[in-house]
N, C-alpha and C. Protein backbone atom coordinates (compact mmCIF):
# COMPACT_ATOMS: atom_id res chain seq x y z
N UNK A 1 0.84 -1.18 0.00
CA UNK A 1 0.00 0.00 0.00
C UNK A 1 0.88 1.23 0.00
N UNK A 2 0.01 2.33 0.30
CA UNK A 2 0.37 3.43 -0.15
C UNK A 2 1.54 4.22 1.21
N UNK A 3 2.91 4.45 1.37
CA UNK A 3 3.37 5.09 2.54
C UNK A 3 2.79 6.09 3.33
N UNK A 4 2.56 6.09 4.59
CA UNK A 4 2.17 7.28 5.37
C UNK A 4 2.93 8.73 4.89
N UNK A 5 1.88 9.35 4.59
CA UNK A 5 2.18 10.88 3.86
C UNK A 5 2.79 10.97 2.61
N UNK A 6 2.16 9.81 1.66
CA UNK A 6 2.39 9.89 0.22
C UNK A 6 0.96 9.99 -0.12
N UNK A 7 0.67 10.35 -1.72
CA UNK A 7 -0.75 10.81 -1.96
C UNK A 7 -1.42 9.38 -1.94
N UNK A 8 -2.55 9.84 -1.19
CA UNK A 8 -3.74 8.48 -0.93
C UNK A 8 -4.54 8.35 -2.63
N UNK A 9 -4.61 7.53 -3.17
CA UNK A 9 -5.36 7.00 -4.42
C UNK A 9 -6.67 6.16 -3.74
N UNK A 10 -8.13 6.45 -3.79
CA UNK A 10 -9.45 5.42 -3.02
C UNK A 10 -10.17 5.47 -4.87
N UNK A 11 -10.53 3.93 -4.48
CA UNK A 11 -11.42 4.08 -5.61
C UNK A 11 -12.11 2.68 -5.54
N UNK A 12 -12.56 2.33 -6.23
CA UNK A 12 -14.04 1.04 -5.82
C UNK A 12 -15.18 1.62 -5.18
N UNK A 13 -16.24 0.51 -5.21
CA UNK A 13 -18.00 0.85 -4.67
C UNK A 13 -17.83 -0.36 -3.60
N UNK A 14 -18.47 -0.31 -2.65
CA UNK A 14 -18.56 -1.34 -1.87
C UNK A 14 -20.01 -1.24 -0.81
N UNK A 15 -20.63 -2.41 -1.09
CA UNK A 15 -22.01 -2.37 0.04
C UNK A 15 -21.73 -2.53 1.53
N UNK A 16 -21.69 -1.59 2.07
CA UNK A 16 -22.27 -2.05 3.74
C UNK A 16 -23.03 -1.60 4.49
N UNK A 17 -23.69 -2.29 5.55
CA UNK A 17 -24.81 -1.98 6.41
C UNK A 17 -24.36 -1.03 7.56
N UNK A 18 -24.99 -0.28 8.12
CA UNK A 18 -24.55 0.62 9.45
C UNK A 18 -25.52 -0.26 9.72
N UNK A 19 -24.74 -0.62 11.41
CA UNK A 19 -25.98 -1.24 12.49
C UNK A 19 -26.05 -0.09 13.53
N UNK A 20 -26.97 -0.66 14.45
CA UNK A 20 -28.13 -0.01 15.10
C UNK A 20 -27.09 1.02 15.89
N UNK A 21 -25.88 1.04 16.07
CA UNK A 21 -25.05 1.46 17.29
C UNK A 21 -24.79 2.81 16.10
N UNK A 22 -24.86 2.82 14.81
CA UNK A 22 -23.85 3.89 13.99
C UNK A 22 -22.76 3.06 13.63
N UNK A 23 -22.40 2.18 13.81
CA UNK A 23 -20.79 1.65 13.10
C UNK A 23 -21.41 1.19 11.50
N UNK A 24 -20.37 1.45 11.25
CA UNK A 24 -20.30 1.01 9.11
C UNK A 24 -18.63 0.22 9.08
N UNK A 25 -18.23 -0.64 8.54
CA UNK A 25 -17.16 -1.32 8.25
C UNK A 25 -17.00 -0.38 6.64
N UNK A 26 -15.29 -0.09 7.31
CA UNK A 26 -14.64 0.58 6.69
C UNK A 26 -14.53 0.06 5.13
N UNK A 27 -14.27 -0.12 3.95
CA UNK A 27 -13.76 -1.31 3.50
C UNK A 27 -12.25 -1.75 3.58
N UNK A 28 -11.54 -3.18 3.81
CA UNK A 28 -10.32 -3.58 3.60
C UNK A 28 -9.37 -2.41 2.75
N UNK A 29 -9.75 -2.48 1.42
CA UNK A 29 -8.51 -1.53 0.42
C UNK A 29 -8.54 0.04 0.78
N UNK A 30 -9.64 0.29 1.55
CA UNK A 30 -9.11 1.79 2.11
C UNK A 30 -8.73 2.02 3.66
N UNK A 31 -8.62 1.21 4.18
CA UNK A 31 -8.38 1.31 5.48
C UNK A 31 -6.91 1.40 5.91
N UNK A 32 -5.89 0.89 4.80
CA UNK A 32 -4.46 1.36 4.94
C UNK A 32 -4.20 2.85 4.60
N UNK A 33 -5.00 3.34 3.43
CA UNK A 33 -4.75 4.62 3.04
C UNK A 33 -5.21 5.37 3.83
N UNK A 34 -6.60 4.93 4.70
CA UNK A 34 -6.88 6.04 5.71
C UNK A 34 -6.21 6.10 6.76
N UNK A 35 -5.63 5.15 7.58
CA UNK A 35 -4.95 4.75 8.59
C UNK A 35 -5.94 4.72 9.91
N UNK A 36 -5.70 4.85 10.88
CA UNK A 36 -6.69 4.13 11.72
C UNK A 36 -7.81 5.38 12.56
N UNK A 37 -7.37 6.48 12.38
CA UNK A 37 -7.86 7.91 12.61
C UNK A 37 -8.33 8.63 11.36
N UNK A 38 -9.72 9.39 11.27
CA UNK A 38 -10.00 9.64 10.27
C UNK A 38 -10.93 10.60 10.57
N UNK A 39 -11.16 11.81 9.56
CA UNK A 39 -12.01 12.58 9.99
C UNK A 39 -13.33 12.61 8.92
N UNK A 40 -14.46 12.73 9.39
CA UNK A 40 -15.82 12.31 8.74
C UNK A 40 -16.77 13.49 8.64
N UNK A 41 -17.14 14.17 7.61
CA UNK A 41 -17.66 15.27 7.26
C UNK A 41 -19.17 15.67 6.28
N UNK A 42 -20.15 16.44 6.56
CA UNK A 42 -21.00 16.17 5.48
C UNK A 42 -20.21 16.96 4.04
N UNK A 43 -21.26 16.58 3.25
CA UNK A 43 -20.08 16.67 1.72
C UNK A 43 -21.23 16.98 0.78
N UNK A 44 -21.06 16.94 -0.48
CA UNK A 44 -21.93 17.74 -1.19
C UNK A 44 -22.79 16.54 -2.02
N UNK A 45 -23.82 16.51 -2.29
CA UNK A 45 -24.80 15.87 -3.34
C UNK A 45 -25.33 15.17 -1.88
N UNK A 46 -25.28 14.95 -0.31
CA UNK A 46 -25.75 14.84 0.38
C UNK A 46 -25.34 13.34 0.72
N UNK A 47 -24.17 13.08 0.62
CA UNK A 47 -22.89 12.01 1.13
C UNK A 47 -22.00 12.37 2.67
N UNK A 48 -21.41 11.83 3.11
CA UNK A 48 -20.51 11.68 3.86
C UNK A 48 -19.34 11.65 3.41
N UNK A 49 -18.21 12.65 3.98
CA UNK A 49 -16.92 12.32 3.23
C UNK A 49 -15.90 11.72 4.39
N UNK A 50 -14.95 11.36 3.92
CA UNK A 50 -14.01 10.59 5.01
C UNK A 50 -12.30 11.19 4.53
N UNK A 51 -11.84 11.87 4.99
CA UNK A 51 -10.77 12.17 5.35
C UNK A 51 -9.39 11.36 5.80
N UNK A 52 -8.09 11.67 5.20
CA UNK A 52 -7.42 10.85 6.66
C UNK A 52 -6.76 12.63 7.12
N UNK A 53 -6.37 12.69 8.29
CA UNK A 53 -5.94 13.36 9.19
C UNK A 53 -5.31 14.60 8.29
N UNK A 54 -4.00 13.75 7.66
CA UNK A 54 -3.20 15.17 6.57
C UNK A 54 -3.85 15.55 5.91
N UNK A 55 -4.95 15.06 5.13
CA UNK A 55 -6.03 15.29 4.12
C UNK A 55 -6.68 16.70 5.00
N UNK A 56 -7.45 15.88 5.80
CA UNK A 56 -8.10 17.16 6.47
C UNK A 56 -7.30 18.52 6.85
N UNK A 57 -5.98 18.62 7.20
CA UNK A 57 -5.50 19.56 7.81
C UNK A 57 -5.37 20.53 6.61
N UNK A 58 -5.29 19.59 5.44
CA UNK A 58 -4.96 20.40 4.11
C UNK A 58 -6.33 21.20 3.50
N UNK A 59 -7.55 20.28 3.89
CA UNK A 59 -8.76 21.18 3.71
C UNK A 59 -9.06 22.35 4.20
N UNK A 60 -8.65 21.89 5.40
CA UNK A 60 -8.86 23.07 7.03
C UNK A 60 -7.78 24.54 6.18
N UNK A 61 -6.58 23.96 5.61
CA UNK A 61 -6.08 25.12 5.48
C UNK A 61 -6.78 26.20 4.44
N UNK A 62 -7.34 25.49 3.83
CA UNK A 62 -7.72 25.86 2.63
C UNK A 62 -9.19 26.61 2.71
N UNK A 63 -10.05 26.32 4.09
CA UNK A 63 -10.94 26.98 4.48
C UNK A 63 -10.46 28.35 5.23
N UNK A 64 -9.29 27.84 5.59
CA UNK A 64 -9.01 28.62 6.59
C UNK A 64 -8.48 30.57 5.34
N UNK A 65 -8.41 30.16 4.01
CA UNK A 65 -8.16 31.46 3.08
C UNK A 65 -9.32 31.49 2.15
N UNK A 66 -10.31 31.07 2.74
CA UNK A 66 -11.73 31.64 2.24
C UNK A 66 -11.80 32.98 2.90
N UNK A 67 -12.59 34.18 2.37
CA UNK A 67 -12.50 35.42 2.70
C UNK A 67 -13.86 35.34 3.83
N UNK A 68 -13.84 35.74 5.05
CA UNK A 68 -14.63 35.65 6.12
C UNK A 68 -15.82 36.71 6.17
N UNK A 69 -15.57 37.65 5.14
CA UNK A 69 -16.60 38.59 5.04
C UNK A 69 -17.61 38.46 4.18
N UNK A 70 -17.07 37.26 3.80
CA UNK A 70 -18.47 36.57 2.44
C UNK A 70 -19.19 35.83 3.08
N UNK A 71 -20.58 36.13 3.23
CA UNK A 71 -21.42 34.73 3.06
C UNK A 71 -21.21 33.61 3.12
N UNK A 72 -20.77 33.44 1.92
CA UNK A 72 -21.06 31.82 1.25
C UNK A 72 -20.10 31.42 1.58
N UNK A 73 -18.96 32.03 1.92
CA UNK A 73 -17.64 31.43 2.18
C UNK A 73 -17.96 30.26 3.71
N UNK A 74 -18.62 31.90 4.30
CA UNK A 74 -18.73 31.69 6.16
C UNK A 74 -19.73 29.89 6.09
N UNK A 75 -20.84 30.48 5.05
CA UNK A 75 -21.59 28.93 5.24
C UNK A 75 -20.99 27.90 4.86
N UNK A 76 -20.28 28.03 3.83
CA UNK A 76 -19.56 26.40 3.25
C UNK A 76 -19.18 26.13 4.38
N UNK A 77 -17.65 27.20 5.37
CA UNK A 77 -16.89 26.50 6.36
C UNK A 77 -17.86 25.69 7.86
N UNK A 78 -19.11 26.49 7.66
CA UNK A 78 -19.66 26.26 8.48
C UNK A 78 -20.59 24.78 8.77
N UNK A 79 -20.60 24.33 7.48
CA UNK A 79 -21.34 23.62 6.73
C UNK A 79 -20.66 22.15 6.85
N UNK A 80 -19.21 22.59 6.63
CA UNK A 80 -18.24 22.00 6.83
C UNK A 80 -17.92 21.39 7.86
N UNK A 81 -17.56 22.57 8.79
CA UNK A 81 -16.63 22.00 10.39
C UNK A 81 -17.99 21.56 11.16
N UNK A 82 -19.28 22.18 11.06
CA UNK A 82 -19.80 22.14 12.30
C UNK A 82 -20.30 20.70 12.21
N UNK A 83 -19.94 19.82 11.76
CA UNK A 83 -20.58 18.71 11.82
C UNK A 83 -19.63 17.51 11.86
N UNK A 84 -18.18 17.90 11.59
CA UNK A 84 -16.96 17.43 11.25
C UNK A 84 -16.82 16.15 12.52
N UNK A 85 -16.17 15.44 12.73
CA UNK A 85 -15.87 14.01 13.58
C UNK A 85 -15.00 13.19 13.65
N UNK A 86 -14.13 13.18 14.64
CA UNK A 86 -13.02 12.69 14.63
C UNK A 86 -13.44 10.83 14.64
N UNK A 87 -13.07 9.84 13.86
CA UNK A 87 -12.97 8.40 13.94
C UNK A 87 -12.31 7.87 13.60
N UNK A 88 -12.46 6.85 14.44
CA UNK A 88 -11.05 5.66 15.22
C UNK A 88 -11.82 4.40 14.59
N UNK A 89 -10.80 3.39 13.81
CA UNK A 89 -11.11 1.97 13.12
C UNK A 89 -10.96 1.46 14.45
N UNK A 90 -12.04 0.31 14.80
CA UNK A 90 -12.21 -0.41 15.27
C UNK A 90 -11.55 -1.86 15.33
N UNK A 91 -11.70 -2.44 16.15
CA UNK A 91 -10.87 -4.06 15.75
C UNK A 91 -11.34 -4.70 14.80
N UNK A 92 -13.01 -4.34 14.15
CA UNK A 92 -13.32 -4.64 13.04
C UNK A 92 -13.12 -4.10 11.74
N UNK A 93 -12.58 -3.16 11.91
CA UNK A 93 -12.57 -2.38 11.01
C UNK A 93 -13.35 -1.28 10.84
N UNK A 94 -14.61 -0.86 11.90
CA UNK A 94 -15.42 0.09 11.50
C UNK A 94 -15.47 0.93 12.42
N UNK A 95 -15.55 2.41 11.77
CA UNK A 95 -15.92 3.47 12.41
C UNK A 95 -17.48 3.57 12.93
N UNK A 96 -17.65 4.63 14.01
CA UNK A 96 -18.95 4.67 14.31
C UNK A 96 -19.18 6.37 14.25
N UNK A 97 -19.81 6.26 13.54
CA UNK A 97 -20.46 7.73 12.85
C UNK A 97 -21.86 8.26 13.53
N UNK A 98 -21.09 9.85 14.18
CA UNK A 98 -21.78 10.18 15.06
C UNK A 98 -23.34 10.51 14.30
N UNK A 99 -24.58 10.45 15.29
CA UNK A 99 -26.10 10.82 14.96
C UNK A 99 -26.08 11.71 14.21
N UNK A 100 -25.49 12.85 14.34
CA UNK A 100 -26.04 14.22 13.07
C UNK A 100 -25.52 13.32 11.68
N UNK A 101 -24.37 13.27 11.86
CA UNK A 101 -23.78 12.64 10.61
C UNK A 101 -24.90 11.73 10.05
N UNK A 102 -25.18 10.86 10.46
CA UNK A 102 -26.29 9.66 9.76
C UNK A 102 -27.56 10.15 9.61
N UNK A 103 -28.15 11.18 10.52
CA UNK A 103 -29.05 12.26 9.75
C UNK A 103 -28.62 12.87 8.91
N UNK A 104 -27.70 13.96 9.17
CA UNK A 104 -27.88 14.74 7.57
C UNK A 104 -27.76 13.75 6.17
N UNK A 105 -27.07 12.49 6.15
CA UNK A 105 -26.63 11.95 5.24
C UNK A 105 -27.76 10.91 5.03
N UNK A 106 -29.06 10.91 6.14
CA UNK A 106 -29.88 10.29 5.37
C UNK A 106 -29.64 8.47 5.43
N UNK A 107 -29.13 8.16 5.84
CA UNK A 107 -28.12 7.04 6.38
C UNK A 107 -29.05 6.04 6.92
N UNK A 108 -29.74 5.18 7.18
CA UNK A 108 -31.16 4.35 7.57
C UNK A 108 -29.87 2.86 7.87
N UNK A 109 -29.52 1.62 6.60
CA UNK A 109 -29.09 0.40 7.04
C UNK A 109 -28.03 0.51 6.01
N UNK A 110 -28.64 -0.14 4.36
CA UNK A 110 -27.74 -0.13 3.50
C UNK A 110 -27.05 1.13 3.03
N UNK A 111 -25.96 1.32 3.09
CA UNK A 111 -25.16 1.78 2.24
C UNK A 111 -24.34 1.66 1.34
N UNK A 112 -22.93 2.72 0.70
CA UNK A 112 -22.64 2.73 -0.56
C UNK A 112 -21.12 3.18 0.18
N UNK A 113 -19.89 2.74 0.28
CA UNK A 113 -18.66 3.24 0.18
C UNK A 113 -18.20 3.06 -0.83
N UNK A 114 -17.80 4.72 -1.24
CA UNK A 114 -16.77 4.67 -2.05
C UNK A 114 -15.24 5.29 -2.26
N UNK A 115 -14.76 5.29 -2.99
CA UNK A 115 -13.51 5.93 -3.18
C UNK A 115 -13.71 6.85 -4.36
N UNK A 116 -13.04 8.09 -3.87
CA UNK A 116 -13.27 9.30 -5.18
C UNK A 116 -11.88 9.79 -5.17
N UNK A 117 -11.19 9.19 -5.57
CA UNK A 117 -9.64 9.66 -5.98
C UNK A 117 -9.09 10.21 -4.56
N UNK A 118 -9.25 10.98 -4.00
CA UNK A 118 -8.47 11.39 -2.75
C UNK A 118 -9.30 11.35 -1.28
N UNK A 119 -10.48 10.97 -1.77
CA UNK A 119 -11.29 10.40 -0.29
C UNK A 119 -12.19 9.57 -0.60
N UNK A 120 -12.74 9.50 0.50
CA UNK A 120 -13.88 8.37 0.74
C UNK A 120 -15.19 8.81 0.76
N UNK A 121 -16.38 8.47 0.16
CA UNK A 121 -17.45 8.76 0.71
C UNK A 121 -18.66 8.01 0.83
N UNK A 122 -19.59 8.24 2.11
CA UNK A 122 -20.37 6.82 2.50
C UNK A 122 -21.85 7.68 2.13
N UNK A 123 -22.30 7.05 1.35
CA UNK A 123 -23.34 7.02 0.62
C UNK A 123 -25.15 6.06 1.33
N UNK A 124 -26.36 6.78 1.43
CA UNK A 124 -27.23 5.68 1.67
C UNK A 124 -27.58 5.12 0.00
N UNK A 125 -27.72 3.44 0.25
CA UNK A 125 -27.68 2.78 -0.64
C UNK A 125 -28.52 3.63 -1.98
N UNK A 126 -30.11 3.96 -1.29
CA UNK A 126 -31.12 4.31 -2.36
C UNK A 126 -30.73 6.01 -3.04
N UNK A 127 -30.22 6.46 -2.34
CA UNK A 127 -29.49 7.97 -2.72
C UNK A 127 -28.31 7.67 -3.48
N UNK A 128 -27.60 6.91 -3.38
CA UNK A 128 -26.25 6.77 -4.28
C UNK A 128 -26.82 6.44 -5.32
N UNK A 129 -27.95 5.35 -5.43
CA UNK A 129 -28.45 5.18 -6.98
C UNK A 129 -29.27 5.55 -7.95
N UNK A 130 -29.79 6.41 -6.96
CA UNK A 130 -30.74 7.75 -7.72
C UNK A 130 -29.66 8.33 -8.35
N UNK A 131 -28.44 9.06 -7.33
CA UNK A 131 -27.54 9.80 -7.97
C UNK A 131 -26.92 9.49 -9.40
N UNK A 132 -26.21 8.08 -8.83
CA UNK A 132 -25.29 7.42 -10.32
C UNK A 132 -26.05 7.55 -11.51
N UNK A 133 -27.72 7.07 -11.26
CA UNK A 133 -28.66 6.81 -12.31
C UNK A 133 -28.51 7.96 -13.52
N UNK A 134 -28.75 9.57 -12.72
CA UNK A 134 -28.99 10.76 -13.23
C UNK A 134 -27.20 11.07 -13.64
N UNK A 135 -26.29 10.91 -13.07
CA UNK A 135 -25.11 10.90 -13.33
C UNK A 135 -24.35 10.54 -14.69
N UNK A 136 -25.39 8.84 -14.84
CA UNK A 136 -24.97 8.14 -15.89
C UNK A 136 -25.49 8.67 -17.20
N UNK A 137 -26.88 9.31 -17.18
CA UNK A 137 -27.17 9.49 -18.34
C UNK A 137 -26.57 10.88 -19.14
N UNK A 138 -25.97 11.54 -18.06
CA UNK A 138 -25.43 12.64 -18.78
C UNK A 138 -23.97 13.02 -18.95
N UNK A 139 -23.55 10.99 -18.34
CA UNK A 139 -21.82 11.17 -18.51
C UNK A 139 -21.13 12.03 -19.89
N UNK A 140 -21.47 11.64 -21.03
CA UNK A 140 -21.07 11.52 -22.08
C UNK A 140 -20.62 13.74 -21.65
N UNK A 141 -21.72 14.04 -21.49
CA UNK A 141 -22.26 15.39 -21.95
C UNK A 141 -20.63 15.90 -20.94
N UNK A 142 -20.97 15.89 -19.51
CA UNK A 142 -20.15 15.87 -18.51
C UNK A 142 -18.80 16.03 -19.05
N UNK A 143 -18.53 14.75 -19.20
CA UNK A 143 -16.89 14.77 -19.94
C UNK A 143 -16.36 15.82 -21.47
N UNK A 144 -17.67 15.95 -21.94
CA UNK A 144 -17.69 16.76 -22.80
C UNK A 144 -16.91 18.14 -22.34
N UNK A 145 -17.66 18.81 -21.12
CA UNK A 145 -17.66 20.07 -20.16
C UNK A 145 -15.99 20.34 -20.04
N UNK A 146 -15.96 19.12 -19.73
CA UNK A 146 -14.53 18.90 -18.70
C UNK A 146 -13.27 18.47 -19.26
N UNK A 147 -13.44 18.54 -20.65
CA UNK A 147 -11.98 18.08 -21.88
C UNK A 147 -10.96 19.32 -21.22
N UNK A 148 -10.90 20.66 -21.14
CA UNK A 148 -9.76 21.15 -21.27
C UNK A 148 -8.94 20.87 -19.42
N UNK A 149 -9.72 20.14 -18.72
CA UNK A 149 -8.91 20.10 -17.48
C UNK A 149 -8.61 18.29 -17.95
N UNK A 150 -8.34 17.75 -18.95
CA UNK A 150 -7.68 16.48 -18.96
C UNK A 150 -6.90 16.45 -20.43
């Protein structure tokens, strides 16, 4: 795997259940890249994102030169930290993801982990596939958008 404080690569879909306590099993192939501390955040399209530690500090910095007299700036960070959560892998492998978190994210049993190039994000099963669904049909167009950044 990947060395501590070299760039993390996550990628795969993987099904798992949160039980009744809040824990979700991490999956195996990201649990080296995250390492055993991880920080857990709401995220945009109405997912969960997962962090490892340097990751986050590098976000944090990066909130931290948003201009404070804006609005939208103040809500993103706010949007951001105030819900933010420090988690610890378990002997099973799974974090336990605090109550707001599994509310805002909508979070019930089945879910969706995935890997998005530099993080993680935990998905409820029926929301990830609404998403992909509407996602898929307008890949083509999408990539279209997005030729001069590849």
């Amino acid at each position: 795997m990947v060395e501590s404080g070299e760039f993390q690569m996550f990628m795969g879909e993987y099904q798992h259940n949160l039980d009744t306590k809040g824990r979700i099993i991490i999956p195996a192939k990201f649990r080296d890249g995250l390492g055993d501390e991880m920080v857990v955040t709401r995220w945009l399209d109405g997912c969960l994102a997962i962090y490892t530690e340097k990751q986050w500090q590098e976000l944090y910095q990066k909130l931290q030169t948003l201009p404070s007299t804006k609005r939208e700036a103040r809500r993103f960070t706010h949007m951001i930290m105030a819900k933010a959560a420090e988690c610890t892998l378990d002997a099973q492998g799974r974090i336990r993801l605090p109550q707001p978190l599994v509310k805002e994210a909508q979070l019930v049993k089945e879910c969706v982990v995935i890997g998005v190039s530099d993080h993680v994000e935990i998905w409820d099963q029926e929301r990830w596939n609404e998403y992909y669904a509407i996602a898929s049909e307008s890949f083509e167009d999408i990539a279209e958008e997005l030729t001069e950044f590849f």
